[in-house]
C-alpha atoms as a PDB file:
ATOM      1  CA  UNK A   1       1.296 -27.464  -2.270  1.00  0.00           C
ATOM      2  CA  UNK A   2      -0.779 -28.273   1.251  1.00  0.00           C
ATOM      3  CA  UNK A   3       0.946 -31.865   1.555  1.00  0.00           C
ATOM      4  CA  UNK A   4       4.026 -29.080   1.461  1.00  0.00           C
ATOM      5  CA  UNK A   5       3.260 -26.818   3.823  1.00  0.00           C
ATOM      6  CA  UNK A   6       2.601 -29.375   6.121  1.00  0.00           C
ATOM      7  CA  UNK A   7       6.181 -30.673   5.818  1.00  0.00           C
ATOM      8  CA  UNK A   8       8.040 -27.417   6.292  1.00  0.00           C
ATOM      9  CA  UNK A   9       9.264 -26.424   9.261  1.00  0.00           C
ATOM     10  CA  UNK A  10       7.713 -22.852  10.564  1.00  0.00           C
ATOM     11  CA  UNK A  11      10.382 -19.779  10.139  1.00  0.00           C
ATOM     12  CA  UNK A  12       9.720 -17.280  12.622  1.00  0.00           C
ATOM     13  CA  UNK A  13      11.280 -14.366  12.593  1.00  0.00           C
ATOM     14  CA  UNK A  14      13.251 -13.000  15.739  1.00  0.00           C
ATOM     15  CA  UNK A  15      15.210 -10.172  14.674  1.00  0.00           C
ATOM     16  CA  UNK A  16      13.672  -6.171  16.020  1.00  0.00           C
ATOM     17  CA  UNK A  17      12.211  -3.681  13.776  1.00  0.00           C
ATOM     18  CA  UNK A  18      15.268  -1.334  13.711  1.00  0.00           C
ATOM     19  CA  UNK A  19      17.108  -4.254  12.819  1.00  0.00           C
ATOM     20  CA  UNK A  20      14.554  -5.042   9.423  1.00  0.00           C
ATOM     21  CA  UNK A  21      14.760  -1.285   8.506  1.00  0.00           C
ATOM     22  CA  UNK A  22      18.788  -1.227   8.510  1.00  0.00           C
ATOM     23  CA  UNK A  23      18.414  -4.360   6.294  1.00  0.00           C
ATOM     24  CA  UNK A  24      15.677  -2.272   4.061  1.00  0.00           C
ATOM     25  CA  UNK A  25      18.103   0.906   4.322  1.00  0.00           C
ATOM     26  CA  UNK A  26      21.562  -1.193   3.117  1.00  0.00           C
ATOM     27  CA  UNK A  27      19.380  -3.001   0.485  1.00  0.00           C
ATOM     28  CA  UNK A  28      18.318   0.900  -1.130  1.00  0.00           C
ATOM     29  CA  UNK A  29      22.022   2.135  -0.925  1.00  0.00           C
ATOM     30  CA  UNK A  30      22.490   3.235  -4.137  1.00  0.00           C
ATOM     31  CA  UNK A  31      19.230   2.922  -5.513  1.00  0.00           C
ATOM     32  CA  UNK A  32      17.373   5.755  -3.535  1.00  0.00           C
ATOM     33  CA  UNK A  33      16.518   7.878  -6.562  1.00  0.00           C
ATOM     34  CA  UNK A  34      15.455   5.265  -8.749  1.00  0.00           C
ATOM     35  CA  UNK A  35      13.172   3.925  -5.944  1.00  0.00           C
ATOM     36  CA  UNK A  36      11.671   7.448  -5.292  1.00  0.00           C
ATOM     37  CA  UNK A  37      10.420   7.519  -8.552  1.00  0.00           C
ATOM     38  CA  UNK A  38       9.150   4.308  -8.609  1.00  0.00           C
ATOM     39  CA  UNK A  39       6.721   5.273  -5.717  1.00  0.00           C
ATOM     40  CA  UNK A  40       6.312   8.669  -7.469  1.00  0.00           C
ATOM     41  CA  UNK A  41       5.130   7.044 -10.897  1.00  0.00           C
ATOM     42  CA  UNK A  42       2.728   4.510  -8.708  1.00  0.00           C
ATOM     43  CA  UNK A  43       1.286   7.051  -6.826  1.00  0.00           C
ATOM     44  CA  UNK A  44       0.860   9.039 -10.006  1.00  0.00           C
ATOM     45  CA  UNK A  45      -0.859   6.694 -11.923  1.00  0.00           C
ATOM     46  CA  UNK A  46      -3.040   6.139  -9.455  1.00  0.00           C
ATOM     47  CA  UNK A  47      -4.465  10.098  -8.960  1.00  0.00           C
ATOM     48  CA  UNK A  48      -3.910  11.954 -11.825  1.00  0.00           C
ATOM     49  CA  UNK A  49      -5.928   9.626 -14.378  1.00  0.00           C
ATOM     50  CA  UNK A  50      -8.572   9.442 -11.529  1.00  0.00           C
ATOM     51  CA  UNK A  51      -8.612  13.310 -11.222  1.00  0.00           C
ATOM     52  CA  UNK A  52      -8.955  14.093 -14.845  1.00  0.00           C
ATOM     53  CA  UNK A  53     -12.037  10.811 -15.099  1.00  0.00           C
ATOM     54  CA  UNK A  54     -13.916  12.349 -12.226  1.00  0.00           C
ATOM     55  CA  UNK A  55     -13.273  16.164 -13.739  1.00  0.00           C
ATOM     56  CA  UNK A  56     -14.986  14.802 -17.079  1.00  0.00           C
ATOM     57  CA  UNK A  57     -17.608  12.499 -16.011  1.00  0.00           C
ATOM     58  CA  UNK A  58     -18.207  12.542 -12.362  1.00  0.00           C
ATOM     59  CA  UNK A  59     -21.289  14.263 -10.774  1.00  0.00           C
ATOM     60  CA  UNK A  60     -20.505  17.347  -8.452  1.00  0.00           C
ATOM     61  CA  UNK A  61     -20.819  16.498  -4.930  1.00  0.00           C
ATOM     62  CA  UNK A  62     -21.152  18.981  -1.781  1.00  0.00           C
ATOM     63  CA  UNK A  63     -18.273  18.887   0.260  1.00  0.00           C
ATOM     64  CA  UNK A  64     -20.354  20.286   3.014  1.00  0.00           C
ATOM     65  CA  UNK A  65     -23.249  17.869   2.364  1.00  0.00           C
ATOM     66  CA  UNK A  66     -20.850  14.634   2.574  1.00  0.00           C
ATOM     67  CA  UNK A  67     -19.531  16.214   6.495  1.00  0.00           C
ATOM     68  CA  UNK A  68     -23.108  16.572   7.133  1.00  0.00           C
ATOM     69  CA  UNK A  69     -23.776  13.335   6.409  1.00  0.00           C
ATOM     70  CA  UNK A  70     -20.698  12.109   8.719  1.00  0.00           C
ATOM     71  CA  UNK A  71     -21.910  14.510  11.051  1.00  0.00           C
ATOM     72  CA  UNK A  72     -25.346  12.741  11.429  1.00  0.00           C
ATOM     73  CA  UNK A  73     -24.066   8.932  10.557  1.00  0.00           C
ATOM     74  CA  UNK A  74     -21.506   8.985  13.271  1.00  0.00           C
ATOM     75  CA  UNK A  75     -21.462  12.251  15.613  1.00  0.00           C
ATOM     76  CA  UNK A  76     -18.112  13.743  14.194  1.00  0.00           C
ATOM     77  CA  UNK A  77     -18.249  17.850  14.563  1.00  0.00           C
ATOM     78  CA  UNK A  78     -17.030  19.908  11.797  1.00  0.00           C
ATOM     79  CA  UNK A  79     -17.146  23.448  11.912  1.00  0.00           C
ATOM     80  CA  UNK A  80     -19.904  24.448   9.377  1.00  0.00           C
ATOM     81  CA  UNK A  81     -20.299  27.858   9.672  1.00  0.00           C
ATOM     82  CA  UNK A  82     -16.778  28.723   8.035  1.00  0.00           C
ATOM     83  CA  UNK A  83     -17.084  26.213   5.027  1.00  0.00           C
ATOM     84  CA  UNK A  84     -17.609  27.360   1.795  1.00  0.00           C
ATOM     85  CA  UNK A  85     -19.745  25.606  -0.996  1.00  0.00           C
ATOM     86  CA  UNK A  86     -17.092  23.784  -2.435  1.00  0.00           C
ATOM     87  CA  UNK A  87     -17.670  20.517  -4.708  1.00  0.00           C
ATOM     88  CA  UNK A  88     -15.569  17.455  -5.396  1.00  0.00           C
ATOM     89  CA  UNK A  89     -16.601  15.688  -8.490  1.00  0.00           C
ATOM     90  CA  UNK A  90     -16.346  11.855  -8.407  1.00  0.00           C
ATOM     91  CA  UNK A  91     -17.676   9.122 -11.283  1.00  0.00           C
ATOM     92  CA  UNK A  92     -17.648   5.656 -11.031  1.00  0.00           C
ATOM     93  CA  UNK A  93     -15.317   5.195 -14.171  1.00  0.00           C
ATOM     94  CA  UNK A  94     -12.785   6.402 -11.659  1.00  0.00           C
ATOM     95  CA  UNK A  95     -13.471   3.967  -9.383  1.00  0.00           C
ATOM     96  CA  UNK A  96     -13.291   0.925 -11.805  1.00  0.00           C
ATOM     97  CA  UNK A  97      -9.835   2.343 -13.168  1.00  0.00           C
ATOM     98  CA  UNK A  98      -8.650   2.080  -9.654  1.00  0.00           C
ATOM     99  CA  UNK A  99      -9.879  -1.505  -9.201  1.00  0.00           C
ATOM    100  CA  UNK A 100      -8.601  -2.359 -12.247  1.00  0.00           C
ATOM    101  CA  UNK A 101      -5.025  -0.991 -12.065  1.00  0.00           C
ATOM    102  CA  UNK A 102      -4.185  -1.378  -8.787  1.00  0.00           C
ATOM    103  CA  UNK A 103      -3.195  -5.055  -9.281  1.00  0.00           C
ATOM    104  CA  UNK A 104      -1.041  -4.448 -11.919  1.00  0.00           C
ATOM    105  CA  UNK A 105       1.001  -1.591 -10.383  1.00  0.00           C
ATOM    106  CA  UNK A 106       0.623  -3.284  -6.807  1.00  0.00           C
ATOM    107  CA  UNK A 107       3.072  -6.088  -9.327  1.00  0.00           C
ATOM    108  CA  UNK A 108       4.832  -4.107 -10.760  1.00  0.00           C
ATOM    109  CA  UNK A 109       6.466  -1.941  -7.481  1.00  0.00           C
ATOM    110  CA  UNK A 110       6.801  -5.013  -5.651  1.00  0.00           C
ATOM    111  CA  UNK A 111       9.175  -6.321  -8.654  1.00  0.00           C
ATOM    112  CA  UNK A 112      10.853  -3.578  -8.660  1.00  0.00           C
ATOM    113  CA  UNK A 113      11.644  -3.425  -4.622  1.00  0.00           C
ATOM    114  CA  UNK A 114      12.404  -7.491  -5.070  1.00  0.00           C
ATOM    115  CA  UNK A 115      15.121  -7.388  -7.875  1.00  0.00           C
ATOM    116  CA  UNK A 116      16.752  -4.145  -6.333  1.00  0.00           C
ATOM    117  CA  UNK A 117      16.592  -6.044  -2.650  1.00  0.00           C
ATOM    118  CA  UNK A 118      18.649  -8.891  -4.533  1.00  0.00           C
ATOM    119  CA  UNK A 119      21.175  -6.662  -6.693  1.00  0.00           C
ATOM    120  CA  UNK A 120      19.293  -7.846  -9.455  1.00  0.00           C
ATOM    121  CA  UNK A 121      19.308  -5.385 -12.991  1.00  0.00           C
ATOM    122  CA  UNK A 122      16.136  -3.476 -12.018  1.00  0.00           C
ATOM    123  CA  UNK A 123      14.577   0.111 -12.982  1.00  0.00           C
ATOM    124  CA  UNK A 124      11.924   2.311 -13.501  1.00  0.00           C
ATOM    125  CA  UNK A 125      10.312   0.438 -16.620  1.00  0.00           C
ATOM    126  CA  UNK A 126       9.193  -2.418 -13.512  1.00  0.00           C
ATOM    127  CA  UNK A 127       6.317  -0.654 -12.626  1.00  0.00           C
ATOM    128  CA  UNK A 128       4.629  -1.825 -15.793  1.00  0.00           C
ATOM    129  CA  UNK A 129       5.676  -5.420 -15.421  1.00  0.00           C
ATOM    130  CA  UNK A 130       1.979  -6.431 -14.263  1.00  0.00           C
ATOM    131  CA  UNK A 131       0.515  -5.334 -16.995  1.00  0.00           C
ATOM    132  CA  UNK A 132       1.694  -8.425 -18.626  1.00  0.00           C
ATOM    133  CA  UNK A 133       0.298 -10.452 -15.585  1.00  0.00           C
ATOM    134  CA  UNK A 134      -2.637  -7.952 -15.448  1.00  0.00           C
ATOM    135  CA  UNK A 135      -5.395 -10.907 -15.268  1.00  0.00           C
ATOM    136  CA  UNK A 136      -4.009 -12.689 -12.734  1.00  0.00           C
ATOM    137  CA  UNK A 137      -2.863  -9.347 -10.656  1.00  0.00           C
ATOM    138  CA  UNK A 138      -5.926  -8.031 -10.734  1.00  0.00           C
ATOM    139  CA  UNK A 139      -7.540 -11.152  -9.365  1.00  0.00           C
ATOM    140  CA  UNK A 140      -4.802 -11.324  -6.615  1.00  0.00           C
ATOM    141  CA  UNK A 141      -6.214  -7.958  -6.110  1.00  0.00           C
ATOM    142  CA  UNK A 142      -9.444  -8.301  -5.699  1.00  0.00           C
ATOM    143  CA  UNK A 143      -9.826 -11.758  -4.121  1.00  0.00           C
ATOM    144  CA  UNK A 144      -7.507  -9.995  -1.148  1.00  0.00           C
ATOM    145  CA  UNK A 145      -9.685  -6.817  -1.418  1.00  0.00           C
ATOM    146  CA  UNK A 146     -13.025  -8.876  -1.303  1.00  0.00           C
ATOM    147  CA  UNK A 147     -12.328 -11.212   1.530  1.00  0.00           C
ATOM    148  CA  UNK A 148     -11.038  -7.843   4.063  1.00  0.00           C
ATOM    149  CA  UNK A 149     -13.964  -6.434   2.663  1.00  0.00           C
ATOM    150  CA  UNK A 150     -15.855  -9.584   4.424  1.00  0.00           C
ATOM    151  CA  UNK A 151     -13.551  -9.381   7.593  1.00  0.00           C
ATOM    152  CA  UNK A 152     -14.451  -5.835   8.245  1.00  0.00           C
ATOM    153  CA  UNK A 153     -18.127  -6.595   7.773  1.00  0.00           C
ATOM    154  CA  UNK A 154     -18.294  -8.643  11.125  1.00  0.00           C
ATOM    155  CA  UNK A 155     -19.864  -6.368  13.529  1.00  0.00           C
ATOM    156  CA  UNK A 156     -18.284  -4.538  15.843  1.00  0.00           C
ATOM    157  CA  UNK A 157     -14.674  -6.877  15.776  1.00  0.00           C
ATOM    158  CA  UNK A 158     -14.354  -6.005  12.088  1.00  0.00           C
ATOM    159  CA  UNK A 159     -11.895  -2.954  12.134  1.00  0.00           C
ATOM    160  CA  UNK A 160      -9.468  -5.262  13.746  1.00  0.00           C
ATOM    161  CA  UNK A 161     -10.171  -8.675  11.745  1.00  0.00           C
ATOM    162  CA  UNK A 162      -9.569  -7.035   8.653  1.00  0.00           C
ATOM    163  CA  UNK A 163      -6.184  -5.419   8.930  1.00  0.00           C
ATOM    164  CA  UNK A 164      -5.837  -9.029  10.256  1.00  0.00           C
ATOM    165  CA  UNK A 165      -6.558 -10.190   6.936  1.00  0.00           C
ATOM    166  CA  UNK A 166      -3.926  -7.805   4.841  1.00  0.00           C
ATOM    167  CA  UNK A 167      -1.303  -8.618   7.207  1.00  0.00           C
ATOM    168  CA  UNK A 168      -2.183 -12.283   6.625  1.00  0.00           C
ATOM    169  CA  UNK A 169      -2.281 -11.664   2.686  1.00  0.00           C
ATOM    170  CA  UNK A 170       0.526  -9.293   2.469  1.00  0.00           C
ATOM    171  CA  UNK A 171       3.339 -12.064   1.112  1.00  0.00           C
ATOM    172  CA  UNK A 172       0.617 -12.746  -1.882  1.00  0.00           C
ATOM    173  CA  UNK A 173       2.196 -10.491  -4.649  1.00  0.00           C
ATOM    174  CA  UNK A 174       5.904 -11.574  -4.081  1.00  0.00           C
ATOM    175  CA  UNK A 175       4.606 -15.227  -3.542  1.00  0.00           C
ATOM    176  CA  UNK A 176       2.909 -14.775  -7.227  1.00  0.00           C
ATOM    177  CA  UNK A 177       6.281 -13.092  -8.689  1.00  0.00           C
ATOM    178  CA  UNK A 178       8.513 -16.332  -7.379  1.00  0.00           C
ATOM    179  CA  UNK A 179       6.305 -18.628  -8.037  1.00  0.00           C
ATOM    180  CA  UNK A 180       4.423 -17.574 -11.314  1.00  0.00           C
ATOM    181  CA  UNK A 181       2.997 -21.198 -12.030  1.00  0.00           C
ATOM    182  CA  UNK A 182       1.006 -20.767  -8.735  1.00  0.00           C
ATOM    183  CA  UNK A 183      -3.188 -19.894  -8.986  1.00  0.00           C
ATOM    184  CA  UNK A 184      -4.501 -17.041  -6.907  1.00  0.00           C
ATOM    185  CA  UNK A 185      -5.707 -18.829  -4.012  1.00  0.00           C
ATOM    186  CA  UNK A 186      -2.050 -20.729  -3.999  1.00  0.00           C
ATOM    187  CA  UNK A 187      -0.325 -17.717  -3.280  1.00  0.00           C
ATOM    188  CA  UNK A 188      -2.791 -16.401  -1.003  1.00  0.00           C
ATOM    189  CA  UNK A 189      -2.495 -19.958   1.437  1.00  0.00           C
ATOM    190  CA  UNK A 190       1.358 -19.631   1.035  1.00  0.00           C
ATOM    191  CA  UNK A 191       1.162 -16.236   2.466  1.00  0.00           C
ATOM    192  CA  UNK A 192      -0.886 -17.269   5.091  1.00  0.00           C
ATOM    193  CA  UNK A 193       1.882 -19.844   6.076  1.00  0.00           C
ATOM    194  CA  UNK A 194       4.304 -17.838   5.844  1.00  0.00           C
ATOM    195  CA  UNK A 195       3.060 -15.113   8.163  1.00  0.00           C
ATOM    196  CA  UNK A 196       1.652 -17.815  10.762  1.00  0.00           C
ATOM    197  CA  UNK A 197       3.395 -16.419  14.128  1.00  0.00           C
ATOM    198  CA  UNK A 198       4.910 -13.763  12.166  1.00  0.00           C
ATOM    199  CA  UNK A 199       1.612 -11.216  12.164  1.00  0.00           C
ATOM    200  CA  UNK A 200       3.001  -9.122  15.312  1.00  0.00           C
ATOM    201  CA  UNK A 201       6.360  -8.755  13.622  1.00  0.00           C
ATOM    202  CA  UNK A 202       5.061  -7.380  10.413  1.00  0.00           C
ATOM    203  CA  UNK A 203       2.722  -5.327  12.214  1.00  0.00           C
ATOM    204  CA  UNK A 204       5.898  -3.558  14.632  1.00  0.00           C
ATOM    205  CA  UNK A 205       7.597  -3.511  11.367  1.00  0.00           C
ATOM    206  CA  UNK A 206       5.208  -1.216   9.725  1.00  0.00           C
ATOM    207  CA  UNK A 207       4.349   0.589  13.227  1.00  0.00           C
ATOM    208  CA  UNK A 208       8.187   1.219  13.392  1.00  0.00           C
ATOM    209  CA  UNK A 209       7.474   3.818  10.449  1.00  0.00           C
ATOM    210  CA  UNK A 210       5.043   6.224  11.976  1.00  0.00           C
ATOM    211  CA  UNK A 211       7.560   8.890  12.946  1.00  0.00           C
ATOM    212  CA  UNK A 212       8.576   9.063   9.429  1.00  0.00           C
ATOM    213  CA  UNK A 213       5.814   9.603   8.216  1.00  0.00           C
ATOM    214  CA  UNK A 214       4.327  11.992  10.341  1.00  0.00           C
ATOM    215  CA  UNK A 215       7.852  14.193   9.238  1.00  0.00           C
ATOM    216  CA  UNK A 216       7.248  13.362   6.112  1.00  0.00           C
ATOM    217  CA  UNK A 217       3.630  14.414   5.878  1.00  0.00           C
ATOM    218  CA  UNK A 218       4.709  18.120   7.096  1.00  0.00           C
ATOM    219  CA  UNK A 219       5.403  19.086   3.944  1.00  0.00           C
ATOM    220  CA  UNK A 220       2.236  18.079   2.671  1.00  0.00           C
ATOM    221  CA  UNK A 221       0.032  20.124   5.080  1.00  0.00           C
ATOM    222  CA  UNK A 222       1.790  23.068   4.649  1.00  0.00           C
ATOM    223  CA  UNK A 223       1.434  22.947   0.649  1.00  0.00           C
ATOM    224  CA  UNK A 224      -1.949  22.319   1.570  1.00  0.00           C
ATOM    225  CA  UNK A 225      -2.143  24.999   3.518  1.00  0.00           C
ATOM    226  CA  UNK A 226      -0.266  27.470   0.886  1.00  0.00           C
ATOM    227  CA  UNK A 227      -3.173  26.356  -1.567  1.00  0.00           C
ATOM    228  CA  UNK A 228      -5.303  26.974   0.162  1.00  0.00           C
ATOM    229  CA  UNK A 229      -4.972  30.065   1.992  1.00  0.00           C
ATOM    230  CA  UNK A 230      -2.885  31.999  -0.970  1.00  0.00           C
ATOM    231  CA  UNK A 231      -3.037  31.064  -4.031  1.00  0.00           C
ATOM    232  CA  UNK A 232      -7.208  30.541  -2.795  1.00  0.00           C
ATOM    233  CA  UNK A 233      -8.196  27.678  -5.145  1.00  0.00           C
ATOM    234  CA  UNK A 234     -10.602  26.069  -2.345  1.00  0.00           C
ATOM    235  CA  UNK A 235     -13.030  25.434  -4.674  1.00  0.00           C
ATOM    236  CA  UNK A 236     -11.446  22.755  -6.408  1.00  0.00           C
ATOM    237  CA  UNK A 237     -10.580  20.347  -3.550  1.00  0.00           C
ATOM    238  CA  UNK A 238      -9.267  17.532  -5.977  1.00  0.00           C
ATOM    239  CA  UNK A 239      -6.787  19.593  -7.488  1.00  0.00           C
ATOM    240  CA  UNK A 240      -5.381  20.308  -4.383  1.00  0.00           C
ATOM    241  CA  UNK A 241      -5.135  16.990  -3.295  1.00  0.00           C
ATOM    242  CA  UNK A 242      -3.578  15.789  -6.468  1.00  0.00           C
ATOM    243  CA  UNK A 243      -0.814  19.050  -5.983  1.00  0.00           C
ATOM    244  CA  UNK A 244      -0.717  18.234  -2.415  1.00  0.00           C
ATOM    245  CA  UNK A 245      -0.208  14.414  -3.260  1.00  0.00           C
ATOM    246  CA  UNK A 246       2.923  15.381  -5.820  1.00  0.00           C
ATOM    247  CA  UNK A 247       4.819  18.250  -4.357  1.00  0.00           C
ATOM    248  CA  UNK A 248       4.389  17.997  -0.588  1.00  0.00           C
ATOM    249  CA  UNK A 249       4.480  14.160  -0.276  1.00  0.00           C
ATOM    250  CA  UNK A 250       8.146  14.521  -1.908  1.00  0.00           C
ATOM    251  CA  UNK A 251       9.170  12.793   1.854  1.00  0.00           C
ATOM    252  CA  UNK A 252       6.764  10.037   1.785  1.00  0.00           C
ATOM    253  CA  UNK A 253       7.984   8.817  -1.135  1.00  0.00           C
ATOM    254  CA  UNK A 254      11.403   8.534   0.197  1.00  0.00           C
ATOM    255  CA  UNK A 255       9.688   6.816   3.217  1.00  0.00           C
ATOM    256  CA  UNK A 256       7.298   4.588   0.972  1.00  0.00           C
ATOM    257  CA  UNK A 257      10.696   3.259  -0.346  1.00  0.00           C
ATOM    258  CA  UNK A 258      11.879   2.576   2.863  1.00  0.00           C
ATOM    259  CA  UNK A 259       9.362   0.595   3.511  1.00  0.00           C
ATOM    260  CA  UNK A 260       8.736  -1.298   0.600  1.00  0.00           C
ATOM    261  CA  UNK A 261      12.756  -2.305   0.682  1.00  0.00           C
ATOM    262  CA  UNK A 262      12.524  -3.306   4.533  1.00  0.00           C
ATOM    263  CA  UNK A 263       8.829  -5.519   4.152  1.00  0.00           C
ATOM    264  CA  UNK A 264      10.664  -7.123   1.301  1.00  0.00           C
ATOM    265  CA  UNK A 265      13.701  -8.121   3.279  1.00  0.00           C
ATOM    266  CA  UNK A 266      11.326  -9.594   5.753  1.00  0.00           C
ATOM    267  CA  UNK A 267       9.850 -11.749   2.986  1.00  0.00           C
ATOM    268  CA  UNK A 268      13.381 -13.194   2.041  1.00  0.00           C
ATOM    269  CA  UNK A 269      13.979 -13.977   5.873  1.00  0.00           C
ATOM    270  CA  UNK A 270      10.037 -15.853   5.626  1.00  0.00           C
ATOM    271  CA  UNK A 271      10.854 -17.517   2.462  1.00  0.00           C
ATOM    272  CA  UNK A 272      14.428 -18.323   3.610  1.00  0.00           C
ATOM    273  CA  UNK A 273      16.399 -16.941   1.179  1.00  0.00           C
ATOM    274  CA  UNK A 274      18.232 -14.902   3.646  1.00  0.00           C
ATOM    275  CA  UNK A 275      19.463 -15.752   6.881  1.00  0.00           C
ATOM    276  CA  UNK A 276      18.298 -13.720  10.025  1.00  0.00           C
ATOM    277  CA  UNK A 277      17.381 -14.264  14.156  1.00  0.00           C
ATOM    278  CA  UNK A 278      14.815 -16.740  13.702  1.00  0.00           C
ATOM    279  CA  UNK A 279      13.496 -19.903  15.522  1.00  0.00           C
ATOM    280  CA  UNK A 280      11.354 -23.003  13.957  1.00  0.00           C
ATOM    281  CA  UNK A 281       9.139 -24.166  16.365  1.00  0.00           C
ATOM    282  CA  UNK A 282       8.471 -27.753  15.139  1.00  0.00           C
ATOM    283  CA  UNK A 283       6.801 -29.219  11.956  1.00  0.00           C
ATOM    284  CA  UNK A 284       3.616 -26.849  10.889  1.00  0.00           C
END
């Protein structure tokens, strides 16, 4: 695969951020609903079995003591004289459910967005593809999730060598659905090849989405803010999140989907299965 890469010409892509998410948009005509619910069913996976593990086994937690702790680590001022005692519980099964499922699902969505981006038969049902690639998903997972873990460790340069990293990794997953005969650390050089000179444009890409989802997150706040404030169940802070998470991030889902379909037409243009404004500058 190296004595490869070193043959291929470099793709870089040209074409503007409005012009990826009109590619992303055309690709989800049709298939809006079906790809709300797959970023419904990801997301719910991922909070309600963690909210009913941490409800049964976790340990309660001050909510105040944690700001405190902020407060002290790192200067941030929080009003303390208005909070109430509230707890958030949180156990460590939790944690190792997320770490272990987030491969699979990570999979599973990105199937989904790549067969509907092709006009390939996909649905809902996609989402639990990894599981039957959960070993090597997982790993894919966590060797990405260890090594930013590293990059963000280097002092004082590390929160901006490790989104570094993820942008550099961020081809992995549909590199490892393509190409299923490839290892981990195959799919994670490919991606690194592949977004070579291309790290700005992915970045713009996924900058281009910020208005979105600050509209988007309205919603949220103010069902926040409605739980809050009337129905009065601050005492439970998870619960509210996972409410919050379901009914006011109705938007972001829609928006999640618009991104997924517009980072996966910029992996076809990478990969050169669809043609686009790019350049090659010379053998790599």
């Amino acid at each position: 695969m190296q004595q490869n890469m070193q043959n291929r010409k470099k793709i870089i892509i040209n074409e503007p951020s409005n012009s990826l998410r009109k590619r992303g948009r055309e690709a989800l005509e049709g298939n809006w609903l079906t790809a709300f619910f797959v970023s419904i069913i990801n997301v719910m996976l991922m909070i309600i079995p963690v909210y009913i593990m941490d409800e049964f086994f976790g340990r309660e937690i001050s909510v105040k003591n944690i700001l405190m702790e902020l407060h002290m680590k790192y200067g941030m001022n929080f009003n303390f004289d208005e909070m109430n005692d509230a707890v958030i519980k949180k156990s460590g099964v939790s944690g190792l459910y997320i770490l272990l499922i987030t491969g699979a699902l990570t999979y599973g969505v990105s199937l989904y967005f790549m067969k509907m981006y092709r006009k390939q038969n996909s649905g809902v049902a996609d989402v639990f593809s990894g599981f039957e690639f959960f070993l090597k998903a997982t790993g894919l997972y966590l060797y990405i999730s260890f090594f930013s873990l590293l990059w963000l460790m280097v002092p004082i340069a590390g929160f901006i060598l490790a989104p570094i990293a993820l942008i550099r990794y961020s081809q992995s997953f549909y590199i490892m659905i393509d190409h299923p005969q490839y290892s981990i650390s195959q799919c994670v050089r490919e991606s690194k090849f592949l977004m070579s000179g291309n790290k700005l444009s992915f970045f713009m890409l996924s900058l281009s989405f910020i208005g979105w989802i600050i509209v988007a997150a309205i919603p949220v706040d103010i069902v926040d803010w409605v739980l809050s404030n009337v129905v009065n169940i601050t005492d439970s802070y998870a619960l509210i999140n996972v409410i919050t998470t379901i009914v006011g991030g109705i938007g972001l889902y829609f928006v999640v989907a618009y991104m997924e379909s517009s980072k996966i037409g910029f992996y076809e243009i990478l990969s050169g299965k669809v043609e686009a404004d790019v350049y090659t500058p010379g053998e790599y």
